[in-house]
PDB file of N, CA and C in Angstrom:
ATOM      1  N   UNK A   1      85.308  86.313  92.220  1.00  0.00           N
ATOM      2  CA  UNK A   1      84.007  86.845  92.520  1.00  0.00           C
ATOM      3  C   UNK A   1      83.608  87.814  91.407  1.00  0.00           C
ATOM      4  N   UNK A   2      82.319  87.710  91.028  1.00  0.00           N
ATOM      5  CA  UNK A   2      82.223  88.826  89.951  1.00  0.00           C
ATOM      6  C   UNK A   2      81.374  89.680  90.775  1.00  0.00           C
ATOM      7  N   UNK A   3      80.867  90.955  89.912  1.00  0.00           N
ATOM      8  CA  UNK A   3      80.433  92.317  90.428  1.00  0.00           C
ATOM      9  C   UNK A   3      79.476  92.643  90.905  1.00  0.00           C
ATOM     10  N   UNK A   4      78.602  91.654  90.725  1.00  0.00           N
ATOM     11  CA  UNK A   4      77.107  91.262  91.083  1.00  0.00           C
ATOM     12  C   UNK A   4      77.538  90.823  92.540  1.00  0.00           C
ATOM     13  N   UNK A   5      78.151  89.888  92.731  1.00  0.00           N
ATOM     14  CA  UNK A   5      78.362  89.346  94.444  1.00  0.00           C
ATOM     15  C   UNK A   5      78.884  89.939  94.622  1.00  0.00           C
ATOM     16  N   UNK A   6      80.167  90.783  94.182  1.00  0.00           N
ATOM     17  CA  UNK A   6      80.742  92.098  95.180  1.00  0.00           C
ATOM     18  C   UNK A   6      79.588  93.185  95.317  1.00  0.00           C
ATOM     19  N   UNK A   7      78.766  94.010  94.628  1.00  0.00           N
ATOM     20  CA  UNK A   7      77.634  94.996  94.968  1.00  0.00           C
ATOM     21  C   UNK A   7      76.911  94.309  96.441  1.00  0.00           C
ATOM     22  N   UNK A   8      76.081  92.942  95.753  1.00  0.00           N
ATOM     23  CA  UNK A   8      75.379  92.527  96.958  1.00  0.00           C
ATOM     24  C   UNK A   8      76.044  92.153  98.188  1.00  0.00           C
ATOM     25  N   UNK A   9      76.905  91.851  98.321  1.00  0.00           N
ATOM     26  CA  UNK A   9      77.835  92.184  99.595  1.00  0.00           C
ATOM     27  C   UNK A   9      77.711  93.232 100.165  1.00  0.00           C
ATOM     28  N   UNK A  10      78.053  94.392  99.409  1.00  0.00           N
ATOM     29  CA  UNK A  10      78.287  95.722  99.992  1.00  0.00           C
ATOM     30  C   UNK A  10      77.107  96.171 100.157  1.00  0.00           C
ATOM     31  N   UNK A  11      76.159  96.184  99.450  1.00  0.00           N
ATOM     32  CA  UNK A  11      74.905  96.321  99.654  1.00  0.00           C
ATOM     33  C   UNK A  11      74.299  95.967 100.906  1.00  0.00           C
ATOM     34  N   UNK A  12      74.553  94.852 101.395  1.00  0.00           N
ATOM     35  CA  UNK A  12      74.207  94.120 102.349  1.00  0.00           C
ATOM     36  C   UNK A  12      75.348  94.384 103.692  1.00  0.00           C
ATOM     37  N   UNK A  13      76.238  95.566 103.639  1.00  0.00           N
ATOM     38  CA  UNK A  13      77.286  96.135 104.800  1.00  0.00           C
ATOM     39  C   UNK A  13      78.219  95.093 105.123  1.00  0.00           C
ATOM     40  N   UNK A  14      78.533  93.933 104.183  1.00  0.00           N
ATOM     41  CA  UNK A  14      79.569  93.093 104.464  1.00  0.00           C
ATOM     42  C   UNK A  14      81.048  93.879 104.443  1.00  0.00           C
ATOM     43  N   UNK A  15      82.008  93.633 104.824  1.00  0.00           N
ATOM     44  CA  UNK A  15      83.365  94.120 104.428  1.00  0.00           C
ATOM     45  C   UNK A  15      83.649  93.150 103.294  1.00  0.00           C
ATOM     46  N   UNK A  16      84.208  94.025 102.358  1.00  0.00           N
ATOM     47  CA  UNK A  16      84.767  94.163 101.243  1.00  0.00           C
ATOM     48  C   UNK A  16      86.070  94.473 100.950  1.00  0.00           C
ATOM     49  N   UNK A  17      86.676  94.519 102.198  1.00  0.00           N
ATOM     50  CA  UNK A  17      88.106  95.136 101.599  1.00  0.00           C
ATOM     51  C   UNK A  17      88.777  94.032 101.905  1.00  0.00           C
ATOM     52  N   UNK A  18      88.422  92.704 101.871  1.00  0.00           N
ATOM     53  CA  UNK A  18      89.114  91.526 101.625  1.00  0.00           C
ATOM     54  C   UNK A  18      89.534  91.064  99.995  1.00  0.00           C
ATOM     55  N   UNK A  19      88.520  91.662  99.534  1.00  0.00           N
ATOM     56  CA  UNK A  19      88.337  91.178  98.174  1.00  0.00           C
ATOM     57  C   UNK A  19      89.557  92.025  97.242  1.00  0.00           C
ATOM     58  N   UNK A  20      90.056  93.053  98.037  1.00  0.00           N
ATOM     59  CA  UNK A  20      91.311  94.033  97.328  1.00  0.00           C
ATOM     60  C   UNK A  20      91.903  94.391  97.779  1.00  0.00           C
ATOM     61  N   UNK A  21      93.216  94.587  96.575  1.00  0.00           N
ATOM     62  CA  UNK A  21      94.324  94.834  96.996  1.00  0.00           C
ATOM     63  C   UNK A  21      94.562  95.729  97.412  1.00  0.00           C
ATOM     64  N   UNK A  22      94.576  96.518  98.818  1.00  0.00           N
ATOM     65  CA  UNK A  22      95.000  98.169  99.136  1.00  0.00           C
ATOM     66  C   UNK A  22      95.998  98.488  98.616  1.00  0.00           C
ATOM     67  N   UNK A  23      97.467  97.597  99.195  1.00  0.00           N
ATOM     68  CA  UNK A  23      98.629  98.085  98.834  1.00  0.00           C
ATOM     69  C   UNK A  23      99.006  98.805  97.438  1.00  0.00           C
ATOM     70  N   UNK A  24      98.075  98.504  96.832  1.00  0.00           N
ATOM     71  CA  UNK A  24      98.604  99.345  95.147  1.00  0.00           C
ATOM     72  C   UNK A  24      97.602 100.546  94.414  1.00  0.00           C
ATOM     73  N   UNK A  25      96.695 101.077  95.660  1.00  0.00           N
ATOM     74  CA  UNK A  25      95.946 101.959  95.810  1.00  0.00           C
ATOM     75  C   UNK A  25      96.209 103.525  95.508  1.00  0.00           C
ATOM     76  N   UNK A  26      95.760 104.348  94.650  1.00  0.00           N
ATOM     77  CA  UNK A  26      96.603 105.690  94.552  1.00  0.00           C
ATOM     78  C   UNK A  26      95.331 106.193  94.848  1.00  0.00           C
ATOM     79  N   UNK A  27      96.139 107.828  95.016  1.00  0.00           N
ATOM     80  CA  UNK A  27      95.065 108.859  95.227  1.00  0.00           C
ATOM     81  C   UNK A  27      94.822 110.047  93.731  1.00  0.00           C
ATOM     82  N   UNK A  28      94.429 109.693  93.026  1.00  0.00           N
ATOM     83  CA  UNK A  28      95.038 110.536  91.561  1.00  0.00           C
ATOM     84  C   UNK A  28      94.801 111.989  91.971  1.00  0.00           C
ATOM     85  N   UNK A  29      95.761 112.974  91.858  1.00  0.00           N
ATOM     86  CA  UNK A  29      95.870 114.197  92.016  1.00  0.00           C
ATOM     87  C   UNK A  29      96.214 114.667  93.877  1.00  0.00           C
ATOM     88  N   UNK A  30      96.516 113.410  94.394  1.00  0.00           N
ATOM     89  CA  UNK A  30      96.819 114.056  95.548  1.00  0.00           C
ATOM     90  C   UNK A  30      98.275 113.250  95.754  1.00  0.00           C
ATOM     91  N   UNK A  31      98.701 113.133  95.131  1.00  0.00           N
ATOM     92  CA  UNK A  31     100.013 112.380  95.301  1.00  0.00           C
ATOM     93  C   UNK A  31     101.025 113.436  96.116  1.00  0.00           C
ATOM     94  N   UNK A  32     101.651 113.301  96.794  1.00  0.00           N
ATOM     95  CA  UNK A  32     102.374 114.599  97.142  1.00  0.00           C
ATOM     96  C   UNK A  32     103.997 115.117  96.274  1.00  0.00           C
ATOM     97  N   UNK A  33     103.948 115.738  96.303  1.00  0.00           N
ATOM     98  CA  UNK A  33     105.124 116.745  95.073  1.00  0.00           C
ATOM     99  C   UNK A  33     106.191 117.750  96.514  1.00  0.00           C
ATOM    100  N   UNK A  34     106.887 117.158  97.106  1.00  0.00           N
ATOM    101  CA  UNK A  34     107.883 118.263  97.197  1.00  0.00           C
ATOM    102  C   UNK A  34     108.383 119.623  96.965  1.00  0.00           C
ATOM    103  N   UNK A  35     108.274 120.556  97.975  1.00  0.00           N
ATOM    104  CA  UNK A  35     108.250 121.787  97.135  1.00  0.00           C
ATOM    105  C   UNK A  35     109.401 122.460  98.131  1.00  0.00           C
ATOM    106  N   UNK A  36     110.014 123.423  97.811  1.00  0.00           N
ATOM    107  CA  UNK A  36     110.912 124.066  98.995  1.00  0.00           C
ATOM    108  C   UNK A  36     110.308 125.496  99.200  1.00  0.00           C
ATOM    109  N   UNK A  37     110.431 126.007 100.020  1.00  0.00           N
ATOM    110  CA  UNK A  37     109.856 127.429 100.320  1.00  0.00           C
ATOM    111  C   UNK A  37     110.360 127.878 101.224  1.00  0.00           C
ATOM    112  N   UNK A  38     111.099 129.470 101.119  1.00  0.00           N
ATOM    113  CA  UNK A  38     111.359 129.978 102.843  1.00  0.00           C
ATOM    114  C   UNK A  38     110.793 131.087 102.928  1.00  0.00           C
ATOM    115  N   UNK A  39     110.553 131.210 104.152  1.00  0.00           N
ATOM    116  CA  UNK A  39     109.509 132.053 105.013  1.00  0.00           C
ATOM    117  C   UNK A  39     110.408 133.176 106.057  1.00  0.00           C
ATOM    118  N   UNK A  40     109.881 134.076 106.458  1.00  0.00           N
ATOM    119  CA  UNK A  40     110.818 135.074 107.259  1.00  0.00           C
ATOM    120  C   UNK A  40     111.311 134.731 108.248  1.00  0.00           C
ATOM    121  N   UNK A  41     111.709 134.796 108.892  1.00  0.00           N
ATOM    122  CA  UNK A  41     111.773 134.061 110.597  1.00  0.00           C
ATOM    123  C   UNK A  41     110.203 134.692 111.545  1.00  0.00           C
ATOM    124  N   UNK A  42     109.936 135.891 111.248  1.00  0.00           N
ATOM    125  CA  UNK A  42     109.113 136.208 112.222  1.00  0.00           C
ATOM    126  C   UNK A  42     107.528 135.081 111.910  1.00  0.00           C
ATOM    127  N   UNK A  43     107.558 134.668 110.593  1.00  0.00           N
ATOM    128  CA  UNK A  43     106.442 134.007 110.165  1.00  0.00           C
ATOM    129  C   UNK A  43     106.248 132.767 110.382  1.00  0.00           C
ATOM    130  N   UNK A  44     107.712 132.464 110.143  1.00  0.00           N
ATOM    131  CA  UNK A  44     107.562 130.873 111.371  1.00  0.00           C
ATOM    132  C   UNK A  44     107.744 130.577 112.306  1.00  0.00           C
ATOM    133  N   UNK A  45     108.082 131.987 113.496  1.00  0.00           N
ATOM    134  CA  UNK A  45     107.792 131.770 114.351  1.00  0.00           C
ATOM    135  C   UNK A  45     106.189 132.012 114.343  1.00  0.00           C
ATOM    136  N   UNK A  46     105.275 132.933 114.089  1.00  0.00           N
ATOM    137  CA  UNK A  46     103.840 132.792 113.931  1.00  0.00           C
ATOM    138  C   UNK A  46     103.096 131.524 113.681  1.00  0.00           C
ATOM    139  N   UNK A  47     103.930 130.574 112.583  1.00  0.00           N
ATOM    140  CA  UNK A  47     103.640 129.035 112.216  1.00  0.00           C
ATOM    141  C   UNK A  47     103.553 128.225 113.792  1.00  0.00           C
ATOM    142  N   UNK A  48     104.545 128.377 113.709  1.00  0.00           N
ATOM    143  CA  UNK A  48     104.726 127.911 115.250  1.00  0.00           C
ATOM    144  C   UNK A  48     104.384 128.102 116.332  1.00  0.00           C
ATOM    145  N   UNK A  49     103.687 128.987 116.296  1.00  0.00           N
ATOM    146  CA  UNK A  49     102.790 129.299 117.795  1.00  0.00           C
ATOM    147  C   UNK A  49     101.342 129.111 117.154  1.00  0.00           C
ATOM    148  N   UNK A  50     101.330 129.238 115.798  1.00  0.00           N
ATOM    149  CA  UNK A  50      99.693 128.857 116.010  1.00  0.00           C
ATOM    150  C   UNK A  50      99.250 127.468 116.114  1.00  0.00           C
ATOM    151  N   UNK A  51     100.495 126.530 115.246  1.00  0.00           N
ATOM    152  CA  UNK A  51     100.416 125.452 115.005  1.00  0.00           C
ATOM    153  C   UNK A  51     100.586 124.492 116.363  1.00  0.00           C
ATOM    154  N   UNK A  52     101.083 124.989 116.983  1.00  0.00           N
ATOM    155  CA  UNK A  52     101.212 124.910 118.717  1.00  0.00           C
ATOM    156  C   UNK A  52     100.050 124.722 119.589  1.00  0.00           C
ATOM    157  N   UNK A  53      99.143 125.929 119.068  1.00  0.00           N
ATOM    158  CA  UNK A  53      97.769 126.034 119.650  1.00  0.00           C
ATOM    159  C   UNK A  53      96.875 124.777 119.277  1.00  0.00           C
ATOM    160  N   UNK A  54      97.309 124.823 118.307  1.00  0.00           N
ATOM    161  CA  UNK A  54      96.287 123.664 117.843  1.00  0.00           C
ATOM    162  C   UNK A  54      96.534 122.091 118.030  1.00  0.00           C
ATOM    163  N   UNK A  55      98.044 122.461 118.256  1.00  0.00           N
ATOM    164  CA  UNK A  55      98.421 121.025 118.375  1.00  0.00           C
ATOM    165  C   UNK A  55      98.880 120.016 116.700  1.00  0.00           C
ATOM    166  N   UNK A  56      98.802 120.687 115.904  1.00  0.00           N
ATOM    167  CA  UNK A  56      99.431 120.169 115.266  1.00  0.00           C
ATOM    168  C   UNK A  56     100.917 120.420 114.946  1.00  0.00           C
ATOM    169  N   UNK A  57     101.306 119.786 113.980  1.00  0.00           N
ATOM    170  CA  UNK A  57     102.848 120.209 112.904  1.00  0.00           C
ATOM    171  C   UNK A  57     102.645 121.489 111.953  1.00  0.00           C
ATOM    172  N   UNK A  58     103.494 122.240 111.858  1.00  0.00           N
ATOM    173  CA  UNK A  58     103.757 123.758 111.294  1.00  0.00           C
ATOM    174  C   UNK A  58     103.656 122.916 109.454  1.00  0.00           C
ATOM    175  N   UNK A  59     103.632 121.985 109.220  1.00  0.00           N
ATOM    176  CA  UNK A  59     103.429 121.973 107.487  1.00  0.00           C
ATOM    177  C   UNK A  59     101.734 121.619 107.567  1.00  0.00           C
ATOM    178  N   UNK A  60     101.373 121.020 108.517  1.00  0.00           N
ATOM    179  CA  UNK A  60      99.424 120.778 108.418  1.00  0.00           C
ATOM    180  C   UNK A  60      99.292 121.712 108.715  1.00  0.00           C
ATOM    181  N   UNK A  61      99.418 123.109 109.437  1.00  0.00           N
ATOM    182  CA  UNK A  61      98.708 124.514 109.404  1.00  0.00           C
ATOM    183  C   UNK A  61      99.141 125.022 108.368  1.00  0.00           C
ATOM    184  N   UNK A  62     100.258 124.833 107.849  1.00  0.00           N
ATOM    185  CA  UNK A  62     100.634 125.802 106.205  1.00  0.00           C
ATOM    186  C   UNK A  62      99.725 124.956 105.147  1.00  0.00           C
ATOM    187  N   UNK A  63      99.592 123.741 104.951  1.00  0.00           N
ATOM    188  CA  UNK A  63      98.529 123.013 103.904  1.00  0.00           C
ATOM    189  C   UNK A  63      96.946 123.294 104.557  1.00  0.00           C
ATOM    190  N   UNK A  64      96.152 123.297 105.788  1.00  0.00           N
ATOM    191  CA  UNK A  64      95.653 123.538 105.739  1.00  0.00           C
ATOM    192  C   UNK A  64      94.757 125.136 105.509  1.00  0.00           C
ATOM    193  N   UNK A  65      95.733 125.943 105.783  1.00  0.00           N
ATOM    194  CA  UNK A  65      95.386 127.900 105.733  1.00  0.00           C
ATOM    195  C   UNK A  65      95.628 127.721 103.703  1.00  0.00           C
ATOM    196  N   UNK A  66      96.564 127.089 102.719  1.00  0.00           N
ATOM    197  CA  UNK A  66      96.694 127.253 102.162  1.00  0.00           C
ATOM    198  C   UNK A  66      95.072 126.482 101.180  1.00  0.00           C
ATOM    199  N   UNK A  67      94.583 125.225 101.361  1.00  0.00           N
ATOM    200  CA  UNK A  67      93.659 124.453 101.009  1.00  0.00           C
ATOM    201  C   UNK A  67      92.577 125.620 100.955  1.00  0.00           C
ATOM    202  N   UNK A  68      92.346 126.229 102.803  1.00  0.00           N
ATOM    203  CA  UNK A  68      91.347 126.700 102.602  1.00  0.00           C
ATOM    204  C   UNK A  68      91.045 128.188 101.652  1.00  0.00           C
ATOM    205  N   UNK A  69      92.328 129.163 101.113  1.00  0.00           N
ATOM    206  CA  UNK A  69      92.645 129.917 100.745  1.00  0.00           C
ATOM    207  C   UNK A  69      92.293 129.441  98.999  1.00  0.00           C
ATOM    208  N   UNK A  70      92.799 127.937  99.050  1.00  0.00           N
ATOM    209  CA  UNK A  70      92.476 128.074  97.246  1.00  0.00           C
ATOM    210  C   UNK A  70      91.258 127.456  97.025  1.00  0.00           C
ATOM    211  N   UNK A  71      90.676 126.858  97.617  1.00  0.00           N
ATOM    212  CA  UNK A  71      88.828 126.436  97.836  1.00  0.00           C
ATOM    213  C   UNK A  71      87.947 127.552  97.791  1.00  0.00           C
ATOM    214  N   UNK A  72      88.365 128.398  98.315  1.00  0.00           N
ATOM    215  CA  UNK A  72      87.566 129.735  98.022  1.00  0.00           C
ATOM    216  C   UNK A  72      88.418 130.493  97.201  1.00  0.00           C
ATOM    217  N   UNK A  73      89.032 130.590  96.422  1.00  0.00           N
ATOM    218  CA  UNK A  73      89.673 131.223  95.106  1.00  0.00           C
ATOM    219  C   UNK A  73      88.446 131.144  93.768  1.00  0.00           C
ATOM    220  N   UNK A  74      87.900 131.493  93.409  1.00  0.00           N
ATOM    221  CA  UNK A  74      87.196 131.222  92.249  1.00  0.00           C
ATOM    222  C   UNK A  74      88.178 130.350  91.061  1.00  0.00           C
ATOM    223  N   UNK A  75      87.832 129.499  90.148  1.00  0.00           N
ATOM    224  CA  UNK A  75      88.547 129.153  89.157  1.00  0.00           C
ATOM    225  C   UNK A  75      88.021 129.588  88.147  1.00  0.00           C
ATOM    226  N   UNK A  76      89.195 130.121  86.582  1.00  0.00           N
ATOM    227  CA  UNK A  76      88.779 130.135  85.583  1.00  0.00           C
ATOM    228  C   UNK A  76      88.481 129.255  84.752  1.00  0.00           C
TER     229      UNK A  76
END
C-alpha cells in the first residue's frame, strides 16, 4: 500500500493498525532505565499509605509525584 491509500484510509477513520507492525514499536526517550534508590522506612511507609489511597503501586506514586515535580522545574 503506498501513503496516499494509507492517509485516505485514516482520513476516512478506517483502522490502520493492520497495515503495521506493533511488535517492533519503541517509545524514544521513554524506554525504562533501572535505577536503585533507598528511602527511610518512615517514607515508605508514607509511600504506602498514600499509594494505598489511591489505589495504586508505591513505584506509580513515586514516578508520578516525581514527573509532576520535574514538569514544573524550569529547564535551562
Amino acid at each position: 500500500m503506498n501513503a496516499e491509500d494509507l492517509d485516505r484510509k485514516f482520513d476516512e477513520g478506517e483502522d490502520i493498525l493492520e497495515y503495521f507492525d506493533i511488535s517492533t514499536l519503541k517509545r524514544p526517550g521513554l524506554e525504562l532505565q533501572p535505577i536503585e534508590i533507598s528511602f527511610p522506612q518512615w517514607m515508605v511507609a508514607a509511600l504506602d499509605k498514600e499509594a494505598q489511597r489511591l489505589g495504586i503501586q508505591r513505584e506509580a506514586i513515586i514516578k508520578l509525584w516525581l514527573a509532576e515535580r520535574l514538569e514544573a522545574t524550569p529547564t535551562k
